[in-house]
Protein backbone atom coordinates (compact mmCIF):
# COMPACT_ATOMS: atom_id res chain seq x y z
CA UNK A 1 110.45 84.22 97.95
CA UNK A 2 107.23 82.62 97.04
CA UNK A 3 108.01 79.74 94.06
CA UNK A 4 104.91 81.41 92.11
CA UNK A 5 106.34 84.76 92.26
CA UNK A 6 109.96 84.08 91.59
CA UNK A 7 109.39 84.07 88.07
CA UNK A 8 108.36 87.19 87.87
CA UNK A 9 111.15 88.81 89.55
CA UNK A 10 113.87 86.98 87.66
CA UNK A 11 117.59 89.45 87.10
CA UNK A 12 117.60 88.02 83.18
CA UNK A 13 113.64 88.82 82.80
CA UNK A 14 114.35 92.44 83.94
CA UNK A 15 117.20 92.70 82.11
CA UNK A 16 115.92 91.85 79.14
CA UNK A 17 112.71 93.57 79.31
CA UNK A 18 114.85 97.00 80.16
CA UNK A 19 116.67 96.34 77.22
CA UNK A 20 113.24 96.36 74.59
CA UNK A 21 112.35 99.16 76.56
CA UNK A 22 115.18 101.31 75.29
CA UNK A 23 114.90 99.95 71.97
CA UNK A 24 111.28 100.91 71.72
CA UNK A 25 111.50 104.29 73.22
CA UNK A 26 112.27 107.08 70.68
CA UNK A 27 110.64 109.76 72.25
CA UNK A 28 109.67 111.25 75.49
CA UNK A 29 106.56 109.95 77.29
CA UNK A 30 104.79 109.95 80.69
CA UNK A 31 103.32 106.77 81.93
CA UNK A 32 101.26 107.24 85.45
CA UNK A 33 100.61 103.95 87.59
CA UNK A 34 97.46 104.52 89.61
CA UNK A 35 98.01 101.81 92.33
CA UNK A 36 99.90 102.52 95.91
CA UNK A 37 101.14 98.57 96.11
CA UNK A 38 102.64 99.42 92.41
CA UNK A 39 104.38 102.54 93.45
CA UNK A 40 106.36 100.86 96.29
CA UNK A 41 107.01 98.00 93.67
CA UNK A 42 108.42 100.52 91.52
CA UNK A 43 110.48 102.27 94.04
CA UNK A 44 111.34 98.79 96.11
CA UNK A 45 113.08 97.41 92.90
CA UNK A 46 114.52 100.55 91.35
CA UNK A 47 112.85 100.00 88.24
CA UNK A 48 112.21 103.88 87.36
CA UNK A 49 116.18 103.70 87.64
CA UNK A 50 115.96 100.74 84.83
CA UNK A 51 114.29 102.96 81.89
CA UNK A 52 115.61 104.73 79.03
CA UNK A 53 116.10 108.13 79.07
CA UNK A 54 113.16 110.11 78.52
CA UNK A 55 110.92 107.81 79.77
CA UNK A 56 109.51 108.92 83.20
CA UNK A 57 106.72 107.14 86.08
CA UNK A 58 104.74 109.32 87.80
CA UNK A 59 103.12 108.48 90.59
CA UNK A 60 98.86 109.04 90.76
CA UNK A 61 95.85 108.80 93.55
CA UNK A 62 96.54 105.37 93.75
CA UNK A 63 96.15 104.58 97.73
CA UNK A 64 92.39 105.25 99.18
CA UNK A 65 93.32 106.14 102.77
CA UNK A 66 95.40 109.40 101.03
CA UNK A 67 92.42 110.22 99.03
CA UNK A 68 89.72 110.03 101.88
CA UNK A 69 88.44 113.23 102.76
CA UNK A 70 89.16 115.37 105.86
CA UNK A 71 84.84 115.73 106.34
CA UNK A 72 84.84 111.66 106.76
CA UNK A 73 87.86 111.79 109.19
CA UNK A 74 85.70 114.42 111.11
CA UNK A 75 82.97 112.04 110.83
CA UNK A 76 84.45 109.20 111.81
CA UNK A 77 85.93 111.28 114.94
CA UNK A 78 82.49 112.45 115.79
CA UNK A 79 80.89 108.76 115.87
CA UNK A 80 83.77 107.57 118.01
CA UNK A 81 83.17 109.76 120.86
CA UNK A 82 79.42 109.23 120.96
CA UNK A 83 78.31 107.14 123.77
CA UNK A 84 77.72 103.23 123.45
CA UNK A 85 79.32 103.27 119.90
CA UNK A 86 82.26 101.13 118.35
CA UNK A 87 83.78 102.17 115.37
CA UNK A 88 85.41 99.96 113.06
CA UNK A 89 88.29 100.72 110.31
CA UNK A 90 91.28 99.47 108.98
CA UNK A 91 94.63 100.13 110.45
CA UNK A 92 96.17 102.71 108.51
CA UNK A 93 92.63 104.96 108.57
CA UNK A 94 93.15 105.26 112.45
CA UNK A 95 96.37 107.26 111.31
CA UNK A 96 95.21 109.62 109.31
CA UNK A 97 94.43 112.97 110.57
CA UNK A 98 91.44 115.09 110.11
CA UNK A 99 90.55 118.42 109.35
CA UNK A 100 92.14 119.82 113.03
CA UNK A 101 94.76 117.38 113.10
CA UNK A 102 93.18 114.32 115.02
CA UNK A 103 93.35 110.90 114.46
CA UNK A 104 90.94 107.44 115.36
CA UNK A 105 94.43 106.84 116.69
CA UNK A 106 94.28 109.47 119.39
CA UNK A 107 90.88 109.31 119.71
CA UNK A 108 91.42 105.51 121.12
CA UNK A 109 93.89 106.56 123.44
CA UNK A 110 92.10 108.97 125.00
CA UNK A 111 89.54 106.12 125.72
CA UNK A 112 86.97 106.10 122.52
CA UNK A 113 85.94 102.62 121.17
CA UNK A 114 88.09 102.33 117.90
CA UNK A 115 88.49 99.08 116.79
CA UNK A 116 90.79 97.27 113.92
CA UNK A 117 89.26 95.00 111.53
CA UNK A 118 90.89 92.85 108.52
CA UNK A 119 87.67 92.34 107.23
CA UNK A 120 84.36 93.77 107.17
CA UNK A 121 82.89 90.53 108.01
CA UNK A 122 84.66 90.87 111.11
CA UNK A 123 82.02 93.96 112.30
CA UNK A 124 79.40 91.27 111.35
CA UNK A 125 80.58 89.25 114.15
CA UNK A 126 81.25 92.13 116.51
CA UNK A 127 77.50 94.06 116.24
CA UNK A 128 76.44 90.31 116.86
CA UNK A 129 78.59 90.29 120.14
CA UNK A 130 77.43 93.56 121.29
CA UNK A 131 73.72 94.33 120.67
CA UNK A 132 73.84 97.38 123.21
CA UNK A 133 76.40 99.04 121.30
CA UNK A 134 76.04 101.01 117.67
CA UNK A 135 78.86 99.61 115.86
CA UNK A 136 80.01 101.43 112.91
CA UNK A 137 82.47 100.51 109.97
CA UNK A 138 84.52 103.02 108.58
CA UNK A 139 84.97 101.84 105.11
CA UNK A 140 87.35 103.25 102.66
CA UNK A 141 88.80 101.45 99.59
CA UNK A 142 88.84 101.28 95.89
CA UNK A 143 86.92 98.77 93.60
CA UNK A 144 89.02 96.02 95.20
CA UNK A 145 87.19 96.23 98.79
CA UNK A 146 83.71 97.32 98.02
CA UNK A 147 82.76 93.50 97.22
CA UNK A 148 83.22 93.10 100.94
CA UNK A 149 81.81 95.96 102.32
CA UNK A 150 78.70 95.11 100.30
CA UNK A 151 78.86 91.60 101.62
CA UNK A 152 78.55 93.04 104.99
CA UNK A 153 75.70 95.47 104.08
CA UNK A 154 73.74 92.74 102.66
CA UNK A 155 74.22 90.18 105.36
CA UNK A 156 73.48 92.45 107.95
CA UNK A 157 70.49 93.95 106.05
CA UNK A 158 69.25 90.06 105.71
CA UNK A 159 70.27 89.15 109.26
CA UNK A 160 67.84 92.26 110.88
CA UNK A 161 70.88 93.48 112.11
CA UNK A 162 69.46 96.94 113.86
CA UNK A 163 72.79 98.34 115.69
CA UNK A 164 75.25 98.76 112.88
CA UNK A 165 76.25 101.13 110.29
CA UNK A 166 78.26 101.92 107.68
CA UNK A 167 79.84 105.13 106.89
CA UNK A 168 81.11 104.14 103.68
CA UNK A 169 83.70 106.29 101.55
CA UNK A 170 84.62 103.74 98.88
CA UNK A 171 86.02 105.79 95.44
CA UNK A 172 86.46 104.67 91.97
CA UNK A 173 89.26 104.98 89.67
CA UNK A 174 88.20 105.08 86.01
CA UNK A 175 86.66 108.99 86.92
CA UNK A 176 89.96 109.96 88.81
CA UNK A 177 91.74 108.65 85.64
CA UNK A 178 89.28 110.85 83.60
CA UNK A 179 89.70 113.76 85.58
CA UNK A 180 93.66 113.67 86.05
CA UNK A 181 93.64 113.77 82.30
CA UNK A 182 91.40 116.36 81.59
CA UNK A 183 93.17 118.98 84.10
CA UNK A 184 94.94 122.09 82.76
CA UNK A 185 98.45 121.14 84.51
CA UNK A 186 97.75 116.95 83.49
CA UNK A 187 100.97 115.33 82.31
CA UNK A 188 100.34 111.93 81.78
CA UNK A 189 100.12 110.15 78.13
CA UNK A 190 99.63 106.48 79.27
CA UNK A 191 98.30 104.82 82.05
CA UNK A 192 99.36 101.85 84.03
CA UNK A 193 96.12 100.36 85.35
CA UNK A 194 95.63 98.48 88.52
CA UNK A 195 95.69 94.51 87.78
CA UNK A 196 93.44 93.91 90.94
CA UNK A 197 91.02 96.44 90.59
CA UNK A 198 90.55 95.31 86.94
CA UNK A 199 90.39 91.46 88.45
CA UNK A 200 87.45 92.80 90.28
CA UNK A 201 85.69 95.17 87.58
CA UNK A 202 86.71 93.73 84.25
CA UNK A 203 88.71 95.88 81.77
CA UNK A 204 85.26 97.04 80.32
CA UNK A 205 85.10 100.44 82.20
CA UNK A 206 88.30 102.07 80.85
CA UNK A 207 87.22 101.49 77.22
CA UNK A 208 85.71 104.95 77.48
CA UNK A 209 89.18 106.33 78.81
CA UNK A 210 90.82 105.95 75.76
CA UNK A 211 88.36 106.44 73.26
CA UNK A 212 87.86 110.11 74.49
CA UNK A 213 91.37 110.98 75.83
CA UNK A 214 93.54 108.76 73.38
CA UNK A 215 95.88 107.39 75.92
CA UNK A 216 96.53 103.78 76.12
CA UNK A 217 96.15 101.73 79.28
CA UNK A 218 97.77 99.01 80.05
CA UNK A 219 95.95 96.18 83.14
CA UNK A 220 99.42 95.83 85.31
CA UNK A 221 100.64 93.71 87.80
CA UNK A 222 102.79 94.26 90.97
CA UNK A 223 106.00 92.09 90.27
CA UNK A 224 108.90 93.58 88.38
CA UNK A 225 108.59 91.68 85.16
CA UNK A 226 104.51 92.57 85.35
CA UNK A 227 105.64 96.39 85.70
CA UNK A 228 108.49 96.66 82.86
CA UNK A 229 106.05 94.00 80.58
CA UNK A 230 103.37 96.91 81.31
CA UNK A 231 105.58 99.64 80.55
CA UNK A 232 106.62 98.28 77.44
CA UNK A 233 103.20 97.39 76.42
CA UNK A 234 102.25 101.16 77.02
CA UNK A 235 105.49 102.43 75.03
CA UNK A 236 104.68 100.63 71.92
CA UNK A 237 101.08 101.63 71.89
CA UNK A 238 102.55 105.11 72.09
CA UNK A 239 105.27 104.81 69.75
CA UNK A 240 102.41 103.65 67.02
CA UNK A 241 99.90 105.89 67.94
CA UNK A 242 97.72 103.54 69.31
CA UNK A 243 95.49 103.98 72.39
CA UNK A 244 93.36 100.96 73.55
CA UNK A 245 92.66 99.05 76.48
CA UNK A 246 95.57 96.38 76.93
CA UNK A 247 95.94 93.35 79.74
CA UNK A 248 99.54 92.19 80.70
CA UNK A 249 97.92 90.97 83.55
CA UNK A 250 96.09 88.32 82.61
CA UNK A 251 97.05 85.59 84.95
CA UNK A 252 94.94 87.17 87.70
CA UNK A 253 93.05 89.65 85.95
CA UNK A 254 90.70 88.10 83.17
CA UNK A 255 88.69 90.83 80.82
CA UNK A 256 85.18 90.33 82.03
CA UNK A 257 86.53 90.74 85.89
CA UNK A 258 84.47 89.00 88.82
CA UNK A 259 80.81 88.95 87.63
CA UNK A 260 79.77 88.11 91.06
CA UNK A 261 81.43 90.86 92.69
CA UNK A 262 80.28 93.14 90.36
CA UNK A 263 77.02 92.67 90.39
CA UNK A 264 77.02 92.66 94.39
CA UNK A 265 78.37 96.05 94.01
CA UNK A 266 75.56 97.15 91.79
CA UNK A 267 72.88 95.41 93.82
CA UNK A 268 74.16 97.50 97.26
CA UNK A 269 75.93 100.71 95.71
CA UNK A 270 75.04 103.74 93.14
CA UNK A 271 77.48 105.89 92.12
CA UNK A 272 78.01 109.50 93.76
CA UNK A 273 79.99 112.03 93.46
CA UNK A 274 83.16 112.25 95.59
CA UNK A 275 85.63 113.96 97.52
CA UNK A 276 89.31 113.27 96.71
CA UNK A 277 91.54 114.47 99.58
CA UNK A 278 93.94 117.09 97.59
CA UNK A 279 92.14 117.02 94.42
CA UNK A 280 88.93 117.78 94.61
CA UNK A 281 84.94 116.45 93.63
CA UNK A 282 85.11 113.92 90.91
CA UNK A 283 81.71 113.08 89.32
CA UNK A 284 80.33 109.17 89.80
CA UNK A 285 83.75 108.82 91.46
CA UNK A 286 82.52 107.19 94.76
CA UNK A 287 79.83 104.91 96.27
CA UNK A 288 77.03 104.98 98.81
CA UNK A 289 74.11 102.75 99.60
CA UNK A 290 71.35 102.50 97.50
CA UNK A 291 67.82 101.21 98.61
CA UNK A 292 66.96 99.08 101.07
CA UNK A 293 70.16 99.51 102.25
CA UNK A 294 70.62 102.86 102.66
CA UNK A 295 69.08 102.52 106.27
CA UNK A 296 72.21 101.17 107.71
CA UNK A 297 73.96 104.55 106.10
CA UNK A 298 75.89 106.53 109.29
CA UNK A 299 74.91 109.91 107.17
CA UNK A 300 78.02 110.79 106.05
CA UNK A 301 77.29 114.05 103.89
CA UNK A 302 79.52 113.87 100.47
CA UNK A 303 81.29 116.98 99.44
CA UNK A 304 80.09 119.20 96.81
CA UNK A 305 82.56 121.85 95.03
CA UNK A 306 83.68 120.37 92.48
CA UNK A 307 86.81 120.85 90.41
CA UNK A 308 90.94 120.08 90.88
CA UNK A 309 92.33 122.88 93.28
CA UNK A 310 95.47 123.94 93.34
CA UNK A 311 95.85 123.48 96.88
CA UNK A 312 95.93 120.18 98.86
CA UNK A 313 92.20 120.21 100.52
CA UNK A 314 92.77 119.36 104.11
CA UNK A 315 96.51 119.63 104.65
CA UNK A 316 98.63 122.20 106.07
CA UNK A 317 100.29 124.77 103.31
CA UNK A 318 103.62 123.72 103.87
CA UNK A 319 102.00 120.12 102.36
CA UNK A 320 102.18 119.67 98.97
CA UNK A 321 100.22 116.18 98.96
CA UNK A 322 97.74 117.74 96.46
CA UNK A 323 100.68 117.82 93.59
CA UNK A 324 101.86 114.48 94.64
CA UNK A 325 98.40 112.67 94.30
CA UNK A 326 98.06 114.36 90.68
CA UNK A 327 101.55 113.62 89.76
CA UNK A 328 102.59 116.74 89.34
CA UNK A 329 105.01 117.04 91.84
CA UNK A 330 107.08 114.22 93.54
CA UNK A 331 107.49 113.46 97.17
CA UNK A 332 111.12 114.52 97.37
CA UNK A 333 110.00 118.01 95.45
CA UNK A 334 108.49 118.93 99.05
CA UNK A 335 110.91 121.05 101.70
CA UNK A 336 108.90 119.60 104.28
CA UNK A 337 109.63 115.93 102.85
CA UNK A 338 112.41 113.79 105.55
CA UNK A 339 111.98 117.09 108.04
CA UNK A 340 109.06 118.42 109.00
CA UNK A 341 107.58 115.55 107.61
CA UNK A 342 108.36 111.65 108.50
CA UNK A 343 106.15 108.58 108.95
CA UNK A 344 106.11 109.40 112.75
CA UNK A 345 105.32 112.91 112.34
CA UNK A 346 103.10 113.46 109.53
CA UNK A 347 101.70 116.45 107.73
CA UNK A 348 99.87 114.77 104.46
CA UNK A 349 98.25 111.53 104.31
CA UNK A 350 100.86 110.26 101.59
CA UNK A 351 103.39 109.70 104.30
CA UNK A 352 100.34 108.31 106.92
CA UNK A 353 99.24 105.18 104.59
CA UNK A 354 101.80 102.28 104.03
CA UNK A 355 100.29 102.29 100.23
CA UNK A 356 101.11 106.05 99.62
CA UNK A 357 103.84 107.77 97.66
CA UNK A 358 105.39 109.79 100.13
CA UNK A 359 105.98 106.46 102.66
CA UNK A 360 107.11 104.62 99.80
CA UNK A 361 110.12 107.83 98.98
CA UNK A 362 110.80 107.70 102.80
CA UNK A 363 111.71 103.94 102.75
CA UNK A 364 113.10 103.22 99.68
CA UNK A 365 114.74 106.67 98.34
CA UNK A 366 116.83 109.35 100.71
CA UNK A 367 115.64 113.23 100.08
CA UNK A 368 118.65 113.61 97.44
CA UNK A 369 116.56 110.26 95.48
CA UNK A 370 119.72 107.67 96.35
CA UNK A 371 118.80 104.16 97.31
CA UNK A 372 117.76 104.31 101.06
CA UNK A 373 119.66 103.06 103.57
CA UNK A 374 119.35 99.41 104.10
CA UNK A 375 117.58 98.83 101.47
CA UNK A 376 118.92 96.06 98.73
């Protein structure tokens, strides 16, 4: 364990923390963390096992492969098998199927040119090695990866860079947040917000969350003691009626955010309305390229119905991912959940993505909710 994290996942920290917790919670509440890498922290350390009765996690949209739309998986497809392109993504996008059930995945193995990147800086280098080629990036991601796919958009817009694109499907969470809590079936009273999103974007934008919803949210880390310290934080505000903007994550996350990422962001993107896979079109809720560089856009055409449906958009009906993303349901609510549908054989793109709810239930909980096997 890493000396600057052990501190953070200390037995007496936990235990004490658990113990405010029950002290502070009188009533029932709903907190909802909105942040795949939290979920799997949650579920990893059996903390949702930890809190007082009454008090219940739900999980939310918080991983952006789930949430990527079936029409940009069809794109994506498309581009691959078009002569003298490359296209570029991150590992767990290749996974996820599309609309008629395909992958990048299979796509590569049936010969097109799909590449994986760590970075977006690393399509830089390959459209520079290959000047014959188109070379498109796939990029998906929340606040927290958009600094470097504008990077790349402005570097290659600089550089003259003529043979690559971006088809570029980067969401937002404060409008997700918004429109979980304005939905008929919406369950959740307090929000656990992601610490590195807001270490990227500042605190700023979810001022507006709880001024018209009153719900309190709570900037949250990914260690134990960051999660329970943000639960508590969240309890007390709703114990006292309170609903502000509050940061128990302020050793990596300061108020203001990164100032230079967020003004890159702004200088390369404009906000558009977006496609959730399973929930529907969420106003402002996504990105796209704003002039001059729009011309390295891959035309991706964004969605337009807008609303929550019931259904999961994209999924088979025996899926219930839709639920799952709004919290609604959990992963072990679905028959299909350890059967017809494992990590190997997936139906939803919850159990695709290493960040999404269903993966994290199939590794760290059996279908009957134990402690999985192997798992400390």
């Amino acid at each position: 364990m890493s000396a600057l994290l052990e501190p953070f996942r200390r037995p007496e920290r936990v235990r004490r923390l658990t113990a405010e917790l029950r002290q502070a919670t009188t009533r029932p509440w709903t907190l909802m963390e909105v942040c795949g890498g939290q979920t799997h922290a949650i579920l990893r350390h059996g903390l949702d096992r930890l809190l007082p009765d009454g008090l219940e996690l739900i999980h939310g949209p918080g991983c952006p492969v789930c949430v990527t739309p079936a029409a940009a998986i069809d794109r994506a497809l498309e581009l691959s098998t078009s002569p003298g392109v490359i296209l570029c993504s991150y590992g767990d996008m290749l996974r996820v199927p599309g609309s008629a059930g395909r992958s990048l995945l299979e796509q590569r193995a049936e010969g097109a040119n799909v590449r994986v990147v760590a970075s977006p800086l690393d399509v830089l280098a390959i459209a520079r090695d290959h000047p014959g080629c188109r070379v498109v990036f796939f990029a998906v991601g929340f606040e927290t990866t958009a600094p470097a796919t504008a990077l790349l958009a402005h570097q290659a817009w600089r550089s003259g860079l003529t043979n690559l694109a971006l088809l570029v499907v980067h969401v937002r969470i404060p409008p997700a947040m918004e429109a979980l809590l304005a939905a008929p079936e919406g369950r959740v009273q307090g929000f656990l917000a992601a610490g590195h999103v807001c270490a990227v974007m500042g605190s700023e934008e979810l001022e507006p969350i709880c001024q018209r919803f009153r719900v309190p949210v709570v900037v949250t880390g990914f260690e134990p003691v960051d999660l329970l310290e943000g639960v508590l934080c969240c309890v007390r505000q709703l114990e006292r009626g309170e609903s502000r903007v509050e940061n128990a994550y302020t050793r990596a996350s300061p108020p203001q955010g990164n100032a230079a990422a967020r003004a890159l962001i702004a200088r390369v993107f404009e906000p558009v309305d977006q496609e959730w896979r399973g929930l529907g079109v969420f106003p402002a809720s996504g990105l796209r390229l704003r002039p001059p560089y729009d011309a390295l856009d891959a035309d991706f055409m964004q969605a337009s119905s807008p609303g929550i449906p019931a259904a999961s958009l994209g999924s088979p009906s025996i899926c219930i991912s839709g639920r799952v993303l709004q919290g609604l349901d959990r992963p072990t609510d679905c028959p299909s959940f350890g059967v017809a549908c494992t990590p190997e054989r997936p139906l939803g793109a919850p159990m695709v993505s290493a960040e999404g709810a269903c993966a994290a239930y199939w590794h760290y909980r059996q279908r009957d909710g134990s402690a999985a096997a192997g798992v400390p």
